[in-house]
PDB file of N, CA and C in Angstrom:
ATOM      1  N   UNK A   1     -65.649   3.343 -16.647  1.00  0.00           N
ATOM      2  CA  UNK A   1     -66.157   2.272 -17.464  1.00  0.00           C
ATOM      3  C   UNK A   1     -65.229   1.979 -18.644  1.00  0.00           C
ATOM      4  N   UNK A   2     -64.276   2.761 -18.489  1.00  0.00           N
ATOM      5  CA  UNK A   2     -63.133   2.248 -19.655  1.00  0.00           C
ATOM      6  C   UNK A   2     -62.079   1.476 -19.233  1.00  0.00           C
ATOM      7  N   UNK A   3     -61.580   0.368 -20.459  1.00  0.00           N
ATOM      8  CA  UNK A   3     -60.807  -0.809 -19.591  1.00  0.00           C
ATOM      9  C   UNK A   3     -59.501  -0.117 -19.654  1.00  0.00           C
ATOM     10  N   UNK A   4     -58.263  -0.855 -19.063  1.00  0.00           N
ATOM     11  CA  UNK A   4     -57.099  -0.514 -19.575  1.00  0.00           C
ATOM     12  C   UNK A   4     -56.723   0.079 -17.467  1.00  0.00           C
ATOM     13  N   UNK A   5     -57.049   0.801 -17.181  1.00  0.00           N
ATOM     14  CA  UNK A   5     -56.840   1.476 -15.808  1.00  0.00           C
ATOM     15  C   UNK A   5     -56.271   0.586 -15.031  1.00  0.00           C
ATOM     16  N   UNK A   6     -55.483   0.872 -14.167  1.00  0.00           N
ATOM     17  CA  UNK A   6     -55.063   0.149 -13.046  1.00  0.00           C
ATOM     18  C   UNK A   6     -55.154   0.972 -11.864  1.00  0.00           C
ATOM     19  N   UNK A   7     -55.464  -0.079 -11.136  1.00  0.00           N
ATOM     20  CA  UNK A   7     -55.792   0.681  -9.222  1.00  0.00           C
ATOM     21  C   UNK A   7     -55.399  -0.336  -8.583  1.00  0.00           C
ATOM     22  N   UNK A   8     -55.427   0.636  -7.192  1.00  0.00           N
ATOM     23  CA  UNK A   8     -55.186  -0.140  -5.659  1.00  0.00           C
ATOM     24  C   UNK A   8     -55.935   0.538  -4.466  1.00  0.00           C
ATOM     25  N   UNK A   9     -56.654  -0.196  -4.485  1.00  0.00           N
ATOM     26  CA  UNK A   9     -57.689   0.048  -3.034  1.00  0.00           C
ATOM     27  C   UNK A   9     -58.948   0.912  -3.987  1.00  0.00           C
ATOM     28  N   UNK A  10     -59.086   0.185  -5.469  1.00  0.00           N
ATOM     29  CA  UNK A  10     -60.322   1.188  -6.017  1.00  0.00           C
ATOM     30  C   UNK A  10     -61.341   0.177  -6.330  1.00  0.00           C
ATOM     31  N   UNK A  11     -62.057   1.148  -6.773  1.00  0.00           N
ATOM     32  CA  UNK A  11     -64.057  -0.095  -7.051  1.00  0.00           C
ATOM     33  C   UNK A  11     -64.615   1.031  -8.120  1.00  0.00           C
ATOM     34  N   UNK A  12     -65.233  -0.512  -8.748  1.00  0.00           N
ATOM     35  CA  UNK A  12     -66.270   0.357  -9.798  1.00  0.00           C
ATOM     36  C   UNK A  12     -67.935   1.324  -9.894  1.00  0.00           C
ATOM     37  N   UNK A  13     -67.789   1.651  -9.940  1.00  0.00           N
ATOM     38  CA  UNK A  13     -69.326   2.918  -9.877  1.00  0.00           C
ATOM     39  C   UNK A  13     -69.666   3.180 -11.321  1.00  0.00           C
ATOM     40  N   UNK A  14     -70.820   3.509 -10.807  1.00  0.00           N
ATOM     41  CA  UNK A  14     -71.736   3.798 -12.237  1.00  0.00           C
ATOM     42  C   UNK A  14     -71.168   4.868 -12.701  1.00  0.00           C
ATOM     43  N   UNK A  15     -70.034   4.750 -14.218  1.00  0.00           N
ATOM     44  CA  UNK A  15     -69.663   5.737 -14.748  1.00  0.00           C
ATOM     45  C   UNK A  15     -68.581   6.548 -13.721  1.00  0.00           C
ATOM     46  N   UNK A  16     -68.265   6.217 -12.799  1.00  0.00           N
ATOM     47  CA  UNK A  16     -67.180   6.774 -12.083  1.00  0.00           C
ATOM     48  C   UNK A  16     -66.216   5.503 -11.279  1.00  0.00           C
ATOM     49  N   UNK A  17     -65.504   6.512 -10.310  1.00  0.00           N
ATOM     50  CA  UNK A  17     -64.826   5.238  -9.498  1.00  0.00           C
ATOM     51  C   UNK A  17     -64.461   5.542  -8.275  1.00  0.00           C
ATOM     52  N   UNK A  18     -64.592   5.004  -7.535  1.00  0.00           N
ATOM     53  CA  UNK A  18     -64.193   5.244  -5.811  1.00  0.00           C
ATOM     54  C   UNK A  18     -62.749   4.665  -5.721  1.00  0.00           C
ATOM     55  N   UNK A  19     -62.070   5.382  -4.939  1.00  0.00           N
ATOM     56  CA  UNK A  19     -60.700   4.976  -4.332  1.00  0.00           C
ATOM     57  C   UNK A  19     -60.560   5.328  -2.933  1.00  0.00           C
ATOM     58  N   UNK A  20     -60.033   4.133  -2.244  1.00  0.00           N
ATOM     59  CA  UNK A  20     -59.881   4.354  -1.188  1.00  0.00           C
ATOM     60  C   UNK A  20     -60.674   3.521  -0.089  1.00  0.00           C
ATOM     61  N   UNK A  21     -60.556   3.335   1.113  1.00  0.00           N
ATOM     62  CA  UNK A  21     -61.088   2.384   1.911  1.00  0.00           C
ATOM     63  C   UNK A  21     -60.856   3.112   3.629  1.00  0.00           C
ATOM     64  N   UNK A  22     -61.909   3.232   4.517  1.00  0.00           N
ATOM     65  CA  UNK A  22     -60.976   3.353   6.274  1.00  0.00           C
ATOM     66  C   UNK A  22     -59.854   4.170   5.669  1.00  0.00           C
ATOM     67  N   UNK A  23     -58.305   4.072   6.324  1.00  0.00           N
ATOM     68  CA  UNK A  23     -57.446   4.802   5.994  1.00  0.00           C
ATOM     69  C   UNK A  23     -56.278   4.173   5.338  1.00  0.00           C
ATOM     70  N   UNK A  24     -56.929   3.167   4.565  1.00  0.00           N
ATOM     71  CA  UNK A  24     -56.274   2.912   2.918  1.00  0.00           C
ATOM     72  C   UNK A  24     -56.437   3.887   2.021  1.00  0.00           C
ATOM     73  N   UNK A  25     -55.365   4.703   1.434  1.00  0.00           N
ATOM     74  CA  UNK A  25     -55.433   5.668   0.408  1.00  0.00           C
ATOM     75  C   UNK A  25     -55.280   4.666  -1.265  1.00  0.00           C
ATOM     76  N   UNK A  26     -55.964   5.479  -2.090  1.00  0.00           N
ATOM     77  CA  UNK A  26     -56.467   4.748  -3.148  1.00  0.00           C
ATOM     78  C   UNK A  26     -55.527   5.461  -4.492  1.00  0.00           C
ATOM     79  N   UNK A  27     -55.522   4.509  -4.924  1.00  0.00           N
ATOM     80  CA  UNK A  27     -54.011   5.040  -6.601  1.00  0.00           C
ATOM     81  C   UNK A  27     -54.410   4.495  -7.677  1.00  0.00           C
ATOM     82  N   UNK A  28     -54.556   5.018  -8.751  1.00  0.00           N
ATOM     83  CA  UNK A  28     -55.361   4.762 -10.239  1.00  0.00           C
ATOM     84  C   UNK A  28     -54.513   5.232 -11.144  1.00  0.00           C
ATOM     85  N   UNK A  29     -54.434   4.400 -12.116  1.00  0.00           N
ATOM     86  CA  UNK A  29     -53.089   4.509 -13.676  1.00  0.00           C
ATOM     87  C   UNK A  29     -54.307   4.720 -14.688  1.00  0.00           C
ATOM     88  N   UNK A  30     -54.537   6.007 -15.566  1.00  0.00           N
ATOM     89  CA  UNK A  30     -54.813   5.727 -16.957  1.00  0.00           C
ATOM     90  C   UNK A  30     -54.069   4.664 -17.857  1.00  0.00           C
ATOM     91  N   UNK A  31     -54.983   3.828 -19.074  1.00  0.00           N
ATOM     92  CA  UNK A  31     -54.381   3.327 -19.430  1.00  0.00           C
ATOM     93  C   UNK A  31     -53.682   4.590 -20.370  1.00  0.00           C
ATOM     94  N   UNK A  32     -52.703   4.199 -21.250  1.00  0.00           N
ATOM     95  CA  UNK A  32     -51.828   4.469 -22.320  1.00  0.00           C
ATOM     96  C   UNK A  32     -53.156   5.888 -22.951  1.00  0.00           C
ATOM     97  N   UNK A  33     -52.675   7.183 -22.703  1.00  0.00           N
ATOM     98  CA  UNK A  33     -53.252   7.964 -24.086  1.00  0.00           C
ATOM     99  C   UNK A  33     -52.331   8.513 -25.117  1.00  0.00           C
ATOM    100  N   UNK A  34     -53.173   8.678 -26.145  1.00  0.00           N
ATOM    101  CA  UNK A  34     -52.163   8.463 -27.146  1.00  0.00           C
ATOM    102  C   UNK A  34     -52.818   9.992 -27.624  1.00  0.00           C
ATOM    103  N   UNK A  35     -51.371  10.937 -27.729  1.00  0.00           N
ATOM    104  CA  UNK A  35     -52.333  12.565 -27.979  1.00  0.00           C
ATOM    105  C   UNK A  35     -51.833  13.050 -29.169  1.00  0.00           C
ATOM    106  N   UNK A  36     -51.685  11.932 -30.084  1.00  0.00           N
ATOM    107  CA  UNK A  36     -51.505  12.012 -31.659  1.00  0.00           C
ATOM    108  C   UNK A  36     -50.400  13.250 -31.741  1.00  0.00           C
ATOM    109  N   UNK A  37     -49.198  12.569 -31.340  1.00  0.00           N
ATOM    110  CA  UNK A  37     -48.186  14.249 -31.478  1.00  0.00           C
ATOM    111  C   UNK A  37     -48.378  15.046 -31.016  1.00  0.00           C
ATOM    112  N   UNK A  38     -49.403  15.619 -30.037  1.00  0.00           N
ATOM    113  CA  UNK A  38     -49.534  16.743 -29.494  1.00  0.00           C
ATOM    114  C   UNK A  38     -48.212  16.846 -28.553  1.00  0.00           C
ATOM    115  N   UNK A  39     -47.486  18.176 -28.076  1.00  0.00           N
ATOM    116  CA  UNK A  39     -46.703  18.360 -27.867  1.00  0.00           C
ATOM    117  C   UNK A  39     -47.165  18.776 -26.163  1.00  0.00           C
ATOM    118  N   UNK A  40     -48.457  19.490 -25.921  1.00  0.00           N
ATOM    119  CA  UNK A  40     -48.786  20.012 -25.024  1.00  0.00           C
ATOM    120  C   UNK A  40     -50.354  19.555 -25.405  1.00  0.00           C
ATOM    121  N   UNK A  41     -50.962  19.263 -23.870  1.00  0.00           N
ATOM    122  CA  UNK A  41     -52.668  18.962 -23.814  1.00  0.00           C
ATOM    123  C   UNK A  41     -53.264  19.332 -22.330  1.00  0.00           C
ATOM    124  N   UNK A  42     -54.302  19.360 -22.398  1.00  0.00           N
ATOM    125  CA  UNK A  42     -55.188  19.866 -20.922  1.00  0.00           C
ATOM    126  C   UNK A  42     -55.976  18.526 -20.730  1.00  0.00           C
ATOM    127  N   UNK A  43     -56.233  18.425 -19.810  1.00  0.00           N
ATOM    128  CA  UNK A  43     -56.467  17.023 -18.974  1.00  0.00           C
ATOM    129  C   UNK A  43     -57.719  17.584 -18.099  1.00  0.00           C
ATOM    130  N   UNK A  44     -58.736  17.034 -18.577  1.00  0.00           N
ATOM    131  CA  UNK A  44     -59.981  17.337 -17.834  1.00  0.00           C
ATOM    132  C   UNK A  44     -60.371  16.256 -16.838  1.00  0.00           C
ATOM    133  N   UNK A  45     -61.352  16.302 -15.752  1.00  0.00           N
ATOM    134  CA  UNK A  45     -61.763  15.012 -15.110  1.00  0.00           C
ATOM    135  C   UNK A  45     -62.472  15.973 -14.159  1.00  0.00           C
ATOM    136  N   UNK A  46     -63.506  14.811 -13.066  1.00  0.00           N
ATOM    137  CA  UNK A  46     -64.415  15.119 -12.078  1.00  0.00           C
ATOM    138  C   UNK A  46     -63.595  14.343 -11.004  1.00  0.00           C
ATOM    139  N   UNK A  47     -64.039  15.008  -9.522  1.00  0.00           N
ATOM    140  CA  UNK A  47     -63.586  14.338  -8.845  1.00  0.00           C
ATOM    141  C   UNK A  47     -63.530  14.994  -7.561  1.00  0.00           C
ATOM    142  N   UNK A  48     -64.270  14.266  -6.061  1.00  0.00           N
ATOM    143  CA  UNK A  48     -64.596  14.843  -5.155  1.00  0.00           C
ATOM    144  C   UNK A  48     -64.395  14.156  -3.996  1.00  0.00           C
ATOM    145  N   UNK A  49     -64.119  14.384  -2.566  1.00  0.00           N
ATOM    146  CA  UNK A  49     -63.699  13.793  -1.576  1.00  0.00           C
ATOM    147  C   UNK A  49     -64.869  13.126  -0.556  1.00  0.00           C
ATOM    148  N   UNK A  50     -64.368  12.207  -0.167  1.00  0.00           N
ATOM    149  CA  UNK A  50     -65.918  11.676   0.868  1.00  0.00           C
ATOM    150  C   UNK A  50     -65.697  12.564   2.189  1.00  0.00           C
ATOM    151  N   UNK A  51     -67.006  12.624   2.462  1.00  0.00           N
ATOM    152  CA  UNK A  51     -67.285  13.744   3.718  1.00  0.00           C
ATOM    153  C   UNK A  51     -66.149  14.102   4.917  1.00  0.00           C
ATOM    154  N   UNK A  52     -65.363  14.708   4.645  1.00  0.00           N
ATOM    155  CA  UNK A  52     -64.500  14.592   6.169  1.00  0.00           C
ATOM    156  C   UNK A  52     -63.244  14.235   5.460  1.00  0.00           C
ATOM    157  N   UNK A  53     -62.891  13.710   4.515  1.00  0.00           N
ATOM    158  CA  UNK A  53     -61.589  13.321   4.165  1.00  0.00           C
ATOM    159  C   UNK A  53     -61.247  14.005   3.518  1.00  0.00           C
ATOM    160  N   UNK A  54     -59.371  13.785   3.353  1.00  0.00           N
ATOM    161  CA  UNK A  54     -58.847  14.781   2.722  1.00  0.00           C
ATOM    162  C   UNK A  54     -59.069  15.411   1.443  1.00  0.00           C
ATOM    163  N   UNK A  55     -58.657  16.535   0.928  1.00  0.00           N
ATOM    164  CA  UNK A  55     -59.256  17.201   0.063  1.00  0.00           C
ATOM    165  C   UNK A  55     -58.426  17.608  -1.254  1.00  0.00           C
ATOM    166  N   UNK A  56     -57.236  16.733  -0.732  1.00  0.00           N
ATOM    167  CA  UNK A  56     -56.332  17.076  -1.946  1.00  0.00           C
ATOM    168  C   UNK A  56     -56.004  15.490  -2.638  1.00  0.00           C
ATOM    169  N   UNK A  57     -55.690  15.755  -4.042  1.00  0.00           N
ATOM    170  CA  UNK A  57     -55.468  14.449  -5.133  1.00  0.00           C
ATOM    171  C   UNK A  57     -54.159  15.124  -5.754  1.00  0.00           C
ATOM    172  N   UNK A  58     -53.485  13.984  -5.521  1.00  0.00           N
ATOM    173  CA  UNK A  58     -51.851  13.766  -5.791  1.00  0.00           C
ATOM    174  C   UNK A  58     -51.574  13.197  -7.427  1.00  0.00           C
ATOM    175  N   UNK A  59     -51.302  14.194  -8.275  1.00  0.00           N
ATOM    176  CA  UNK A  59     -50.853  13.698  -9.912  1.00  0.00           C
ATOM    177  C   UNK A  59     -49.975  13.471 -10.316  1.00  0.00           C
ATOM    178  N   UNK A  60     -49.795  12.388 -11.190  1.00  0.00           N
ATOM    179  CA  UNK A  60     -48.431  12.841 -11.556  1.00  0.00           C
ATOM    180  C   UNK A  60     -48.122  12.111 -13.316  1.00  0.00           C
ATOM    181  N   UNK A  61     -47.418  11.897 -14.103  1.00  0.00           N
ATOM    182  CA  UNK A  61     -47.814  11.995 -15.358  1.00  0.00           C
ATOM    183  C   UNK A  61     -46.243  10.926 -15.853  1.00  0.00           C
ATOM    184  N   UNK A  62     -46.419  10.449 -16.886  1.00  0.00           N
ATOM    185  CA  UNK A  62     -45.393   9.612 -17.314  1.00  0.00           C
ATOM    186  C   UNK A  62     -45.396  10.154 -18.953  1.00  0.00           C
ATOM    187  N   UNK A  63     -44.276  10.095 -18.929  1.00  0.00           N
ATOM    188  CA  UNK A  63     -43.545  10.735 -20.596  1.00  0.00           C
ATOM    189  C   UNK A  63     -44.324  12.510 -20.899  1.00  0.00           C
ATOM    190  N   UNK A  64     -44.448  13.013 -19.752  1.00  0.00           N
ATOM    191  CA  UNK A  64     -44.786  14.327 -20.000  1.00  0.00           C
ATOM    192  C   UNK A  64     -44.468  15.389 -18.699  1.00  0.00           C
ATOM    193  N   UNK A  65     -44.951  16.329 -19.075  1.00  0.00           N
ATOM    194  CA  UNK A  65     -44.844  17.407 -17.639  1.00  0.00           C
ATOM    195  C   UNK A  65     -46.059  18.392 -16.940  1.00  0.00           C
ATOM    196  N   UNK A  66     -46.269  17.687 -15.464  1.00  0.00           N
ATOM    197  CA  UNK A  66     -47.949  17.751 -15.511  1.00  0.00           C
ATOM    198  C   UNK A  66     -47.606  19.555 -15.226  1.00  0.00           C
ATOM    199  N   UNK A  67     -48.705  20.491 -15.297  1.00  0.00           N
ATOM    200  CA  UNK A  67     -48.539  21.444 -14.602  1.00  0.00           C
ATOM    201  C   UNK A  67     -48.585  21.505 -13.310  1.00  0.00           C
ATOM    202  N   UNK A  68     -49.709  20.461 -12.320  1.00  0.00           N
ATOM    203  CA  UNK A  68     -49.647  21.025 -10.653  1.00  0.00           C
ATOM    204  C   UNK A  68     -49.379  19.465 -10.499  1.00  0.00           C
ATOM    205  N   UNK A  69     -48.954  18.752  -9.517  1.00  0.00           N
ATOM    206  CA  UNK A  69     -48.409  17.794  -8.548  1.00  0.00           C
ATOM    207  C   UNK A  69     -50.039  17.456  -7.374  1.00  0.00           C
ATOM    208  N   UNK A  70     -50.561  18.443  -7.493  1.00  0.00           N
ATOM    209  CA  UNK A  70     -51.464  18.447  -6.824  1.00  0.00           C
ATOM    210  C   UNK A  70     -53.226  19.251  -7.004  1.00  0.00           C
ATOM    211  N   UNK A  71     -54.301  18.752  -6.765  1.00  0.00           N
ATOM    212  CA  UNK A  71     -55.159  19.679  -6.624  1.00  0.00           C
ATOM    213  C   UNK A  71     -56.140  19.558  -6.036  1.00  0.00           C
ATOM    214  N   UNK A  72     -56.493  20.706  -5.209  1.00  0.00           N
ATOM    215  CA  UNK A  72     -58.022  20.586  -4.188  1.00  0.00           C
ATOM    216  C   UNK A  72     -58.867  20.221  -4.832  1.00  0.00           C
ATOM    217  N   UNK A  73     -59.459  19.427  -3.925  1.00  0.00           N
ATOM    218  CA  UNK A  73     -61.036  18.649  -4.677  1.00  0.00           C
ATOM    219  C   UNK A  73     -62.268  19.268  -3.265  1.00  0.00           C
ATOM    220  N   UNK A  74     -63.432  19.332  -3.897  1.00  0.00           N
ATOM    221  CA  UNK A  74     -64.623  19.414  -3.049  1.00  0.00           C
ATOM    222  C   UNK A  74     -64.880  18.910  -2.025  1.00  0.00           C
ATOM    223  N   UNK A  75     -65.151  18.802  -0.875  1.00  0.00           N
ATOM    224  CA  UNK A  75     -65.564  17.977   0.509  1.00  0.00           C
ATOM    225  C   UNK A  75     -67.251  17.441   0.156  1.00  0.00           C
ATOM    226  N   UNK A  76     -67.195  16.605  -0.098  1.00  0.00           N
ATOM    227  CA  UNK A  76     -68.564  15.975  -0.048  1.00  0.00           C
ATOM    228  C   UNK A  76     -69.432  16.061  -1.433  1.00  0.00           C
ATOM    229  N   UNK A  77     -68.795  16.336  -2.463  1.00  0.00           N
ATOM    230  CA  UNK A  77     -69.179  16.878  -3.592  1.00  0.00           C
ATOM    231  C   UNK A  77     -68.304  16.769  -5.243  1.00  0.00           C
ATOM    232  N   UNK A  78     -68.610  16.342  -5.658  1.00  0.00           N
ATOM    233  CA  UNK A  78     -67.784  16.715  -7.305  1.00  0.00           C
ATOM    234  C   UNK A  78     -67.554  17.821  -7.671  1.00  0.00           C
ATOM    235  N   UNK A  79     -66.278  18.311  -8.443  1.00  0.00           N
ATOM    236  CA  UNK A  79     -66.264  19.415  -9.075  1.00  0.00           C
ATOM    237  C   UNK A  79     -64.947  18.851 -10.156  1.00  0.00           C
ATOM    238  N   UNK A  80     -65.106  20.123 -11.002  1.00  0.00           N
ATOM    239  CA  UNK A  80     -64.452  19.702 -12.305  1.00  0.00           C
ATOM    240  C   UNK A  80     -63.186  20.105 -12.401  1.00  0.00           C
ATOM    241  N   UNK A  81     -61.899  19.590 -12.605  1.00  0.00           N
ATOM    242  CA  UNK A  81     -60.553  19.442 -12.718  1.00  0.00           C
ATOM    243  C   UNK A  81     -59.709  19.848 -13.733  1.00  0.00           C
ATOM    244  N   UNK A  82     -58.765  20.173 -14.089  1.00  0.00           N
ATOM    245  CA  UNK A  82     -58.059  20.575 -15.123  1.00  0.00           C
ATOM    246  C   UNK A  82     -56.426  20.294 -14.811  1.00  0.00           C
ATOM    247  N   UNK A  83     -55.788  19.987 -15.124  1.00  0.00           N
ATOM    248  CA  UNK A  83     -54.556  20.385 -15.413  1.00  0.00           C
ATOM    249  C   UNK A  83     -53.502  20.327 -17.214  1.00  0.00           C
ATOM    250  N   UNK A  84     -52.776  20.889 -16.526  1.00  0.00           N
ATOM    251  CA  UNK A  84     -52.111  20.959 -18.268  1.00  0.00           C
ATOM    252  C   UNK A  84     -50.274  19.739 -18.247  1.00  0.00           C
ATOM    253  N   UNK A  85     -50.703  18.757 -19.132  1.00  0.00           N
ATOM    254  CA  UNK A  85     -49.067  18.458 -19.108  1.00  0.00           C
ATOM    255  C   UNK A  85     -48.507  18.806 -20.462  1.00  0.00           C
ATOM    256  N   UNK A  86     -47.329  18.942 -20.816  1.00  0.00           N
ATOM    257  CA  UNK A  86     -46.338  19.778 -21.368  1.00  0.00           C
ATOM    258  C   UNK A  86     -45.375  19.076 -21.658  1.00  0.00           C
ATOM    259  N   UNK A  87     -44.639  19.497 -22.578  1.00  0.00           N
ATOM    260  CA  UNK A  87     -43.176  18.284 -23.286  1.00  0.00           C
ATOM    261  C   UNK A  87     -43.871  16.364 -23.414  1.00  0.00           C
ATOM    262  N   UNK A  88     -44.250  16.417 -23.814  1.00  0.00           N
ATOM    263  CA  UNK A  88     -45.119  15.192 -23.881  1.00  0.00           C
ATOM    264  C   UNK A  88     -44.257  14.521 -25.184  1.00  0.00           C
ATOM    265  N   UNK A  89     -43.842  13.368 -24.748  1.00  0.00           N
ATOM    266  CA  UNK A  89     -42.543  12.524 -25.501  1.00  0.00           C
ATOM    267  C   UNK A  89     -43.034  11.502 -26.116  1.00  0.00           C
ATOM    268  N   UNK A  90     -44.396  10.342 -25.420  1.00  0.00           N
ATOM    269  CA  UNK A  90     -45.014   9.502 -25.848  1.00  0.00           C
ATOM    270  C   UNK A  90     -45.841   9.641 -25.523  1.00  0.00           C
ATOM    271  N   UNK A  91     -46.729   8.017 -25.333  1.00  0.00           N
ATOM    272  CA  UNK A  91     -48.408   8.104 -24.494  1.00  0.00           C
ATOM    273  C   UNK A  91     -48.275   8.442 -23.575  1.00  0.00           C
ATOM    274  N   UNK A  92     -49.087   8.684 -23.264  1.00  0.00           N
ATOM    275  CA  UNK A  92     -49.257   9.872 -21.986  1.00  0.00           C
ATOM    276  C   UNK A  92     -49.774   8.667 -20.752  1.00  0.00           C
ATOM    277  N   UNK A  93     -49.624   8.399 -19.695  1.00  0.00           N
ATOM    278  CA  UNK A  93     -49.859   8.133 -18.875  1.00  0.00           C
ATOM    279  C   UNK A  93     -50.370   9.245 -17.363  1.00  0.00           C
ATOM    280  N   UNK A  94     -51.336   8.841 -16.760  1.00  0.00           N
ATOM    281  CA  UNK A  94     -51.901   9.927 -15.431  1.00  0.00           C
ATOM    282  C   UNK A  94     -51.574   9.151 -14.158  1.00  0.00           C
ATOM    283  N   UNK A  95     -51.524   9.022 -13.295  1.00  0.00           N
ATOM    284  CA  UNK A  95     -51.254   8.625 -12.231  1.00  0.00           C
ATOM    285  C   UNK A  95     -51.379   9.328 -10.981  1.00  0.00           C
TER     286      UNK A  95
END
């Protein structure tokens, strides 16, 4: 429900967001965060796979250094996410 995001092949949900379609894979841009000089930050989020589909979500980070490239998500279910990016130069972008 926050503006600024960019996607492809995504839709809006109550307080969340679906990506993806059949076997169109789905890609989402945070807008611009801004981590007031922080040098290093942890990156929280939810996020779970539809029944049967794949189970991994592909990250990746602009003007920083994510810790994983990748991470398992739940089959049929939400669960809660973390990663850490590092050397962080400007706004932070997620991808």
């Amino acid at each position: 429900d926050n503006e600024g995001w960019t996607k492809s092949s995504g839709y809006s949900a109550n307080q969340c967001a679906k990506f993806g379609a059949g076997s169109t894979q789905g890609v989402a841009t945070t807008p611009e965060i801004d981590c007031q000089g922080a040098k290093d930050v942890t990156v929280t989020f939810k996020a779970g796979a539809w029944s049967g589909d794949s189970e991994s979500l592909t990250l990746s980070a602009t003007n920083g250094t994510i810790s994983s490239e990748s991470v398992t998500i739940a089959n049929a279910a939400w669960m809660d996410c973390s990663v850490s990016v590092s050397n962080i130069t400007g706004k932070l972008k997620l991808l």
